[in-house]
Structures are given as structure tokens and as C-alpha cells.
C-alpha atoms as a PDB file:
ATOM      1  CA  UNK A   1       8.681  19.686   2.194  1.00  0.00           C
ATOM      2  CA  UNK A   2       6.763  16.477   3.035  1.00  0.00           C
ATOM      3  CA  UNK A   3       4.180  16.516   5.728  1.00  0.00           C
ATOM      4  CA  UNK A   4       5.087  12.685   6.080  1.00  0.00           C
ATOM      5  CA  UNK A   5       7.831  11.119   8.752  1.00  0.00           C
ATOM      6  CA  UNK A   6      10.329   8.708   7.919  1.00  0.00           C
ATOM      7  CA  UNK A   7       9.569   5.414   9.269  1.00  0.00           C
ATOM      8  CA  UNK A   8      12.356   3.090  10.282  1.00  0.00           C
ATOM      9  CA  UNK A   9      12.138  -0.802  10.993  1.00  0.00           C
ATOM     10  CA  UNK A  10      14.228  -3.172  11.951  1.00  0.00           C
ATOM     11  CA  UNK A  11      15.699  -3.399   8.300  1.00  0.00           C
ATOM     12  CA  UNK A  12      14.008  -0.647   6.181  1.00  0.00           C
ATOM     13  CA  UNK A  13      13.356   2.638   5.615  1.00  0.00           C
ATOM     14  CA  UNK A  14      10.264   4.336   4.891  1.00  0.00           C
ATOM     15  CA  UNK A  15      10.504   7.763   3.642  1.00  0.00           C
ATOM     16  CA  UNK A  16       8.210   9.882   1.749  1.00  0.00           C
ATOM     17  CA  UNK A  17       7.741   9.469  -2.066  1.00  0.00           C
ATOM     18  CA  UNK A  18       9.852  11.884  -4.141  1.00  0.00           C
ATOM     19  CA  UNK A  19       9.609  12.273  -8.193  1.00  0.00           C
ATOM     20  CA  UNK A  20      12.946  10.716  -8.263  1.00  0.00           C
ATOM     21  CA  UNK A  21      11.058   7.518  -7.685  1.00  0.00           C
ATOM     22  CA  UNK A  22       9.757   7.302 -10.836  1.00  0.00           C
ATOM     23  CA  UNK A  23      12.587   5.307 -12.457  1.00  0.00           C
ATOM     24  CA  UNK A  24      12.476   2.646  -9.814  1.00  0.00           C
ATOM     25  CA  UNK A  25       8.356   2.986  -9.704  1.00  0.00           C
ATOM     26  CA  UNK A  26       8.424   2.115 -13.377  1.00  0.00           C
ATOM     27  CA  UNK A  27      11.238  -0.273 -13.184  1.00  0.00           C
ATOM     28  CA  UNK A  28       9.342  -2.584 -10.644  1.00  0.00           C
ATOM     29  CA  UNK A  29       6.005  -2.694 -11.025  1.00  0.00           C
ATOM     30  CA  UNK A  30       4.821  -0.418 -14.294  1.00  0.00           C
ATOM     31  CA  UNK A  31       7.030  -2.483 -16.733  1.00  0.00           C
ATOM     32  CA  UNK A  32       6.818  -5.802 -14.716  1.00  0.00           C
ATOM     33  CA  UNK A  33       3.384  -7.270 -15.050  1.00  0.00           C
ATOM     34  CA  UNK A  34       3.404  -9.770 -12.055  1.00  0.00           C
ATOM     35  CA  UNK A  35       4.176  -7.083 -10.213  1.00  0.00           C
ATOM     36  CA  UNK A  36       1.022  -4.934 -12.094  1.00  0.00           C
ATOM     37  CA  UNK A  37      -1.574  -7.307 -12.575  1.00  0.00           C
ATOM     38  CA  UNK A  38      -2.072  -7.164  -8.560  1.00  0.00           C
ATOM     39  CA  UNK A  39      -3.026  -3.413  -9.107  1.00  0.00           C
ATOM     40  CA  UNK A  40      -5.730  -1.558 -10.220  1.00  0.00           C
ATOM     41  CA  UNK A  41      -4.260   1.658 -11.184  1.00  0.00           C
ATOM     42  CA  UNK A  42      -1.370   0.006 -13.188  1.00  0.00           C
ATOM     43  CA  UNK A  43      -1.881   0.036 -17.048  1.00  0.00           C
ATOM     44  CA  UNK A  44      -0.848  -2.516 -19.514  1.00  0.00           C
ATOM     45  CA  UNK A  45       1.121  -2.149 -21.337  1.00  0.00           C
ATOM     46  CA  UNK A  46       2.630   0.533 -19.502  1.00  0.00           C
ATOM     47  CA  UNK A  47       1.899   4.199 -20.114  1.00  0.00           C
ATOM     48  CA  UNK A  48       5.082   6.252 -20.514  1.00  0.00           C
ATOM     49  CA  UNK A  49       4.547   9.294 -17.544  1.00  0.00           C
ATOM     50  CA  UNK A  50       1.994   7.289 -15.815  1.00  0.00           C
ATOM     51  CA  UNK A  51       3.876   7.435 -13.050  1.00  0.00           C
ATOM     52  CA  UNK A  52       5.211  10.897 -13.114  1.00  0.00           C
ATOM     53  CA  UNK A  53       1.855  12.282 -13.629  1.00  0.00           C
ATOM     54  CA  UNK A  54       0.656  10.096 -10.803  1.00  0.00           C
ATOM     55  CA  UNK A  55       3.464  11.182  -8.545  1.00  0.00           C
ATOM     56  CA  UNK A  56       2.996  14.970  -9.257  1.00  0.00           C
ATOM     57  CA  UNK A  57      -0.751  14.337  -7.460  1.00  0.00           C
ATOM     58  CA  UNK A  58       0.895  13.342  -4.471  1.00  0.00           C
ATOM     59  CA  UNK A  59       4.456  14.573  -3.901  1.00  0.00           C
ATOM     60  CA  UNK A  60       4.222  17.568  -1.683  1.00  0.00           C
ATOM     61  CA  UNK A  61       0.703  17.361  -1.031  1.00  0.00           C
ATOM     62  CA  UNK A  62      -1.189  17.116   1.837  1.00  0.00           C
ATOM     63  CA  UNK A  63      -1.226  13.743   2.321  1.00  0.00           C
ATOM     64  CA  UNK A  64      -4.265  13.054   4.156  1.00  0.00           C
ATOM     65  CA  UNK A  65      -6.466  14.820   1.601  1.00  0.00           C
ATOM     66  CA  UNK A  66      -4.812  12.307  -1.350  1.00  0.00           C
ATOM     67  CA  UNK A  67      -2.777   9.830  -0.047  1.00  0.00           C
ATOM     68  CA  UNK A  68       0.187   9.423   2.114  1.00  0.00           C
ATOM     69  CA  UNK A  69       2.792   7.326   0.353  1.00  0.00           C
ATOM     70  CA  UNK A  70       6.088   5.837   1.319  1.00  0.00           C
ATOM     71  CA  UNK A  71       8.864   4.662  -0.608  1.00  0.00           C
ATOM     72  CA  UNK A  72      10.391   1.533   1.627  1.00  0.00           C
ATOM     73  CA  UNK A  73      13.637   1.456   1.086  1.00  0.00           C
ATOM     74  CA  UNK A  74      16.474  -1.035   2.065  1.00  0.00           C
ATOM     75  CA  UNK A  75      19.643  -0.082   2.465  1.00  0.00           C
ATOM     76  CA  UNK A  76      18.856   2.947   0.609  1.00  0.00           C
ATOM     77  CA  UNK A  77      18.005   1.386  -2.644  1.00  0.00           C
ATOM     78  CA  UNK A  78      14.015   1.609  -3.565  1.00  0.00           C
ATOM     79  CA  UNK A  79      11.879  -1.663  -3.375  1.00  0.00           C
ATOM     80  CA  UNK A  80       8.457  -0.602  -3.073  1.00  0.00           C
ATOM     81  CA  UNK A  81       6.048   1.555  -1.831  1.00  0.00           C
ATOM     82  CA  UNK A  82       3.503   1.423   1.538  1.00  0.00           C
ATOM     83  CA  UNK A  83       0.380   3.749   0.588  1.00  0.00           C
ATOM     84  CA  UNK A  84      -2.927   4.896   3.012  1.00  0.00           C
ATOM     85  CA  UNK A  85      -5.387   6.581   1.429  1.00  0.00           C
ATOM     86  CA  UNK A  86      -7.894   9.183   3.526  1.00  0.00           C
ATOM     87  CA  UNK A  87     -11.036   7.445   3.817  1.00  0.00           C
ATOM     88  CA  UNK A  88     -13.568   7.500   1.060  1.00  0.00           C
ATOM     89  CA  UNK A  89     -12.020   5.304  -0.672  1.00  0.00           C
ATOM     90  CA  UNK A  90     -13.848   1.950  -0.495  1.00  0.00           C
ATOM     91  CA  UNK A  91     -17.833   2.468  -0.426  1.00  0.00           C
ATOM     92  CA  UNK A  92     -18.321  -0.509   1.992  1.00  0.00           C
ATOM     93  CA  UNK A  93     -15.979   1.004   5.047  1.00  0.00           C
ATOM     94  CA  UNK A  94     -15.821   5.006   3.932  1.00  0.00           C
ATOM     95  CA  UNK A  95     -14.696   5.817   7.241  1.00  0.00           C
ATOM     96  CA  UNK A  96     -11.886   4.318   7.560  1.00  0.00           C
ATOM     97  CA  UNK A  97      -7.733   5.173   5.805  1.00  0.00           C
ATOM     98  CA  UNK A  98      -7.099   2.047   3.029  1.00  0.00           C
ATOM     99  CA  UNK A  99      -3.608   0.084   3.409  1.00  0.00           C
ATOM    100  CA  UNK A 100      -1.756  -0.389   0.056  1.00  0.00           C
ATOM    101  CA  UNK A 101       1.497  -1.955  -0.710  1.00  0.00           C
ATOM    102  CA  UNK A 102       3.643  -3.353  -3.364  1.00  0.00           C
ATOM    103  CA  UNK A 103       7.071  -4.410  -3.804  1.00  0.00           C
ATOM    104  CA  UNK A 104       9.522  -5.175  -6.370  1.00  0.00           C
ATOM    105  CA  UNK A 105       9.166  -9.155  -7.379  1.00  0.00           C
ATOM    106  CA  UNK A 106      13.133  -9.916  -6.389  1.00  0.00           C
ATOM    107  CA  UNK A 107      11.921  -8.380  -3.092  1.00  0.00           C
ATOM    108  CA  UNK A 108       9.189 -10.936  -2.561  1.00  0.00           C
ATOM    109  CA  UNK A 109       9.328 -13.256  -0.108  1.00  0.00           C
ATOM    110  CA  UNK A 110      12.040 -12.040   2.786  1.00  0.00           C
ATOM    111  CA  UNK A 111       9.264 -10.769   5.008  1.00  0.00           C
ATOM    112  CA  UNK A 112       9.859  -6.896   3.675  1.00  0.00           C
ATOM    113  CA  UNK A 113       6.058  -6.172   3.253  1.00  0.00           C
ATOM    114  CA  UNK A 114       5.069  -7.480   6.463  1.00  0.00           C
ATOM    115  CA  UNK A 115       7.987  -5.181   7.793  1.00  0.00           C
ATOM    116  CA  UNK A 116       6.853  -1.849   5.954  1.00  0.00           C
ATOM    117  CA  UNK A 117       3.054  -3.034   6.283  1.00  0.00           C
ATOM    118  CA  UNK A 118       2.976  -2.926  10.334  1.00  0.00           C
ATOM    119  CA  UNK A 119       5.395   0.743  10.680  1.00  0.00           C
ATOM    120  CA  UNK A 120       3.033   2.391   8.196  1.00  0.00           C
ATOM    121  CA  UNK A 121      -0.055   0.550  10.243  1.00  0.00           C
ATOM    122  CA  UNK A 122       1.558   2.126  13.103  1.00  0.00           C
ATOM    123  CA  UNK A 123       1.907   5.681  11.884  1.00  0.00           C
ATOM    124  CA  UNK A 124      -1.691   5.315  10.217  1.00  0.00           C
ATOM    125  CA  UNK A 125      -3.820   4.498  13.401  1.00  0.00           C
ATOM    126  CA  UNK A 126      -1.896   7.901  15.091  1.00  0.00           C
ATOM    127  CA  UNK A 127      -1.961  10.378  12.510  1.00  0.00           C
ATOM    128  CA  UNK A 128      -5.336   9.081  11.120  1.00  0.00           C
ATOM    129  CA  UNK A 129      -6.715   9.088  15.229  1.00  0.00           C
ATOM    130  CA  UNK A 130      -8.986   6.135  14.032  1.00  0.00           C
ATOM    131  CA  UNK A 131     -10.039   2.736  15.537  1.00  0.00           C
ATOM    132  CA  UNK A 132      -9.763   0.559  12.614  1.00  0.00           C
ATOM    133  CA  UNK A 133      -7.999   0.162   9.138  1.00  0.00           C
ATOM    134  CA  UNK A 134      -9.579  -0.838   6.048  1.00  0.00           C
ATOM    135  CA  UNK A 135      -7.722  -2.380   2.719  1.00  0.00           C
ATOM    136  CA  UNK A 136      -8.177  -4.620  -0.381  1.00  0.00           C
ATOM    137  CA  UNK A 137      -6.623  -7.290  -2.238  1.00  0.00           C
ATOM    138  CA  UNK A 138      -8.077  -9.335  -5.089  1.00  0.00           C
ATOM    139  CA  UNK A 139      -9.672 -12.509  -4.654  1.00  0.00           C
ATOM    140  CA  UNK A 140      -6.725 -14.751  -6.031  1.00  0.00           C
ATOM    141  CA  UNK A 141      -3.878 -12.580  -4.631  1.00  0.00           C
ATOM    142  CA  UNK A 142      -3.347 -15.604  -1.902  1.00  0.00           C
ATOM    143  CA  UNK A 143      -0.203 -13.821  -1.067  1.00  0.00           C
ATOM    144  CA  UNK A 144      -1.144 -10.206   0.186  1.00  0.00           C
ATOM    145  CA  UNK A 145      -4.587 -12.145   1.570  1.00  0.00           C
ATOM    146  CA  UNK A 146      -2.102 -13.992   3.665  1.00  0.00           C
ATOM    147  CA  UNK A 147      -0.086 -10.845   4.704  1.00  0.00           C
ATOM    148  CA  UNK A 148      -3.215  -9.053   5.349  1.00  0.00           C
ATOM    149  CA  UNK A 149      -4.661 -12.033   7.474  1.00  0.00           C
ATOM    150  CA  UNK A 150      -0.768 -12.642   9.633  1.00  0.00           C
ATOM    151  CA  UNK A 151      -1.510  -8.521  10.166  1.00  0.00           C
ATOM    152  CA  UNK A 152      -4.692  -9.079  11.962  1.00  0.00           C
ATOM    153  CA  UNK A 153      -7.301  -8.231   9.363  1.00  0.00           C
ATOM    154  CA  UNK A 154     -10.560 -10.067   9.734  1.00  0.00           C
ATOM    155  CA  UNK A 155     -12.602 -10.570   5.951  1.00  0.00           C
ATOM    156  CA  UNK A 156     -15.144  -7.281   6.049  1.00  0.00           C
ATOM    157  CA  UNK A 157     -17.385  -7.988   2.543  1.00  0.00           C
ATOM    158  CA  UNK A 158     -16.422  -8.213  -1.191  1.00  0.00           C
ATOM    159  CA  UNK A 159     -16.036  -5.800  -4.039  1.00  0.00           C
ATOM    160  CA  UNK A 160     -15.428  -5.727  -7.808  1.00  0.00           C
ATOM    161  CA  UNK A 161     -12.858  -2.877  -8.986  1.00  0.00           C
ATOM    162  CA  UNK A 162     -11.808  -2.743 -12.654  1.00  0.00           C
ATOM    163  CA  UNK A 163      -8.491  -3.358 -13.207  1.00  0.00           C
ATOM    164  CA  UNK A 164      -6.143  -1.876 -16.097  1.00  0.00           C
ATOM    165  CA  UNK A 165      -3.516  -4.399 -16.195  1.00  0.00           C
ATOM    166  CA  UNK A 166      -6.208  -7.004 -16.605  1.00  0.00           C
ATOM    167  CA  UNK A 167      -8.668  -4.883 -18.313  1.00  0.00           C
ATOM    168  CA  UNK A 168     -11.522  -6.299 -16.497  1.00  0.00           C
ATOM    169  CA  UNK A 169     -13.361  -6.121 -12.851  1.00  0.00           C
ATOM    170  CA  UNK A 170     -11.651  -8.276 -10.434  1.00  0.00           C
ATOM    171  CA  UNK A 171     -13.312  -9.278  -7.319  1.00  0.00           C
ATOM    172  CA  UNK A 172     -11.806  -8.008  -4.373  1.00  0.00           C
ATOM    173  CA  UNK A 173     -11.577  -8.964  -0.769  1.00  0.00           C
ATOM    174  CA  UNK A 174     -12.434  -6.113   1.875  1.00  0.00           C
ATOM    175  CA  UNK A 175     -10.283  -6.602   5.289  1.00  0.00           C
ATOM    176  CA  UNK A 176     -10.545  -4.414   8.179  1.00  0.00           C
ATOM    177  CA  UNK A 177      -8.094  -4.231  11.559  1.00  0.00           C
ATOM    178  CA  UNK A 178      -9.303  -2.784  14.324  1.00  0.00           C
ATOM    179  CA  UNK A 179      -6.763  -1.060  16.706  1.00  0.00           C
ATOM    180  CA  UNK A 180      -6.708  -3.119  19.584  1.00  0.00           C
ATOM    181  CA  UNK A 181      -6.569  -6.059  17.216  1.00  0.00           C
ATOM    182  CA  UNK A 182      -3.365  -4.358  16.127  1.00  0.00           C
ATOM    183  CA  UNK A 183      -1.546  -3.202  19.196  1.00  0.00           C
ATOM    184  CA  UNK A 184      -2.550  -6.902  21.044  1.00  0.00           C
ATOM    185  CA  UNK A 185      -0.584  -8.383  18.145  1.00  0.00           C
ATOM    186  CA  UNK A 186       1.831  -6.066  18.747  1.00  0.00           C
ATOM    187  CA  UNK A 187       2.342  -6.590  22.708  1.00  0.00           C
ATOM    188  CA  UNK A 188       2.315 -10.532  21.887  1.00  0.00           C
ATOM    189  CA  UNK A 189       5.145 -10.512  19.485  1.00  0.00           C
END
């Protein structure tokens, strides 16, 4: 039994991860590498039971001591997955849960992160009871910078992380949202 809700939008569902996620998990992003190259944890070539052994550290556990991770969903068919992470994570803000997010490349582009992205911002800044949001993205990744930026995230400090797919340290952009950055975006829309 999951310890996480399901999150509904206006045209997805966010429910927790299962093992039966695997398939589509590898489908999407472990075998697609302009999906993986975005990622650090994502080999390349992919690792056959990456996933599953990544999934089997997370799938009924207690999500705030790993990491509390959605599979979004749209009309009930898996396109990605919405991830925070307790803090600890990133050295330069370790107070504060980390946002992470990928979807499926055909579902690029129709506004599906941004939907996912703000319900699991939502649900992070209760069950987390904390005044700001930290998260990442790699210098070059324009688009997630730009999702990240449209969410209210204001540039924190930089970072290198070493990244599988690449096989090599990528410099990465810190962003941090504070909550009443969040919820007066929210009461303007």
C-alpha cells in the first residue's frame, strides 16, 4: 500500500509508481536517449533491470525517506513520471524536497509537464510542510529551464553532476520556488 495520493489535474492522473511501470519506464526514457540524455541516473546504453531494481527502492516505501514518485498518466496510459526527493539531495539547498520530471518524447510539447509539475508542487509544499522547493536541470536543457522558470523558480547557483547517458559531468542549473511565489502564481491564473 502506497503512502502517496493520487493526484488529478485537469487532464491527468498522477498515481503512485507501481513495478508494472517498468515496461513503459523502459519504453520511454531507458531505451530512448533524447529522452535519457536529460538524466543523470539513466545509463547508456540501457541496462536491462535498471529500472526494476530502481523501482524495487521505491515502490512501497516510505516515500519521504527515498523519494515520492508518480506515474502521470493520461487517460490511463503511462507518459511519465513527477518525482520529489526528501531533502539532502542537492548540497547547495539541503533543506529543501528536489522536483524531478520526465516524459515520454511523443508527450512533449502539449503542456503535460507543466500540468503534472504544479499538482505534485502542490502536494509537495503540504506533505513536505516547507517554504520553498528546490530542483535541477542541466545547463542546455532550454526546455525544462523554461518549465521551471513559467513555474516560478528563480536561478539559486550552479552544479556539476555526472551523467551516465553522457558519461561525463554536466553543469547544472539550481532553481528554487518559494511558497508564496507558488500559491501567488496560483491565485493569478
Amino acid at each position: 500500500m502506497s503512502m502517496l495520493p493520487e493526484l488529478k489535474t485537469r487532464r491527468l492522473i498522477l498515481r503512485p509508481i507501481e513495478m508494472s511501470d517498468a515496461e513503459a519506464m523502459v519504453a520511454l526514457a531507458g531505451k530512448d536517449f533524447e529522452v535519457a540524455r536529460w538524466m543523470t541516473s539513466f545509463t547508456w546504453p540501457y541496462e536491462d533491470g535498471a529500472t526494476e531494481t530502481f523501482l524495487k527502492t521505491v515502490v512501497g516505501k516510505d516515500p519521504f525517506q527515498t523519494e515520492a514518485l508518480f506515474a502521470i498518466t493520461l487517460g490511463g496510459v503511462f507518459i511519465g513520471v513527477v518525482a520529489i526527493e526528501p531533502p539532502g539531495d542537492l548540497d547547495d539547498l539541503p533543506n529543501l524536497p528536489t522536483l524531478g520530471y520526465w516524459l515520454g518524447r511523443a508527450f512533449q510539447g502539449h503542456g503535460y509537464a507543466s500540468e503534472a509539475v504544479e499538482a505534485a508542487l502542490g502536494w509537495a509544499f503540504e506533505a513536505f510542510e516547507t517554504d520553498a522547493i528546490a530542483a535541477r536541470a542541466f545547463e542546455d536543457n532550454f526546455r525544462s529551464r523554461g518549465l521551471l522558470r513559467k513555474m516560478g523558480f528563480k536561478p539559486y547557483s550552479m552544479t556539476e553532476r555526472f551523467s551516465k547517458a553522457l558519461d561525463r559531468r554536466v553543469s547544472n542549473l539550481i532553481v528554487r520556488l518559494a511558497r508564496a511565489d507558488f500559491d501567488a502564481r496560483k491565485e493569478a491564473a
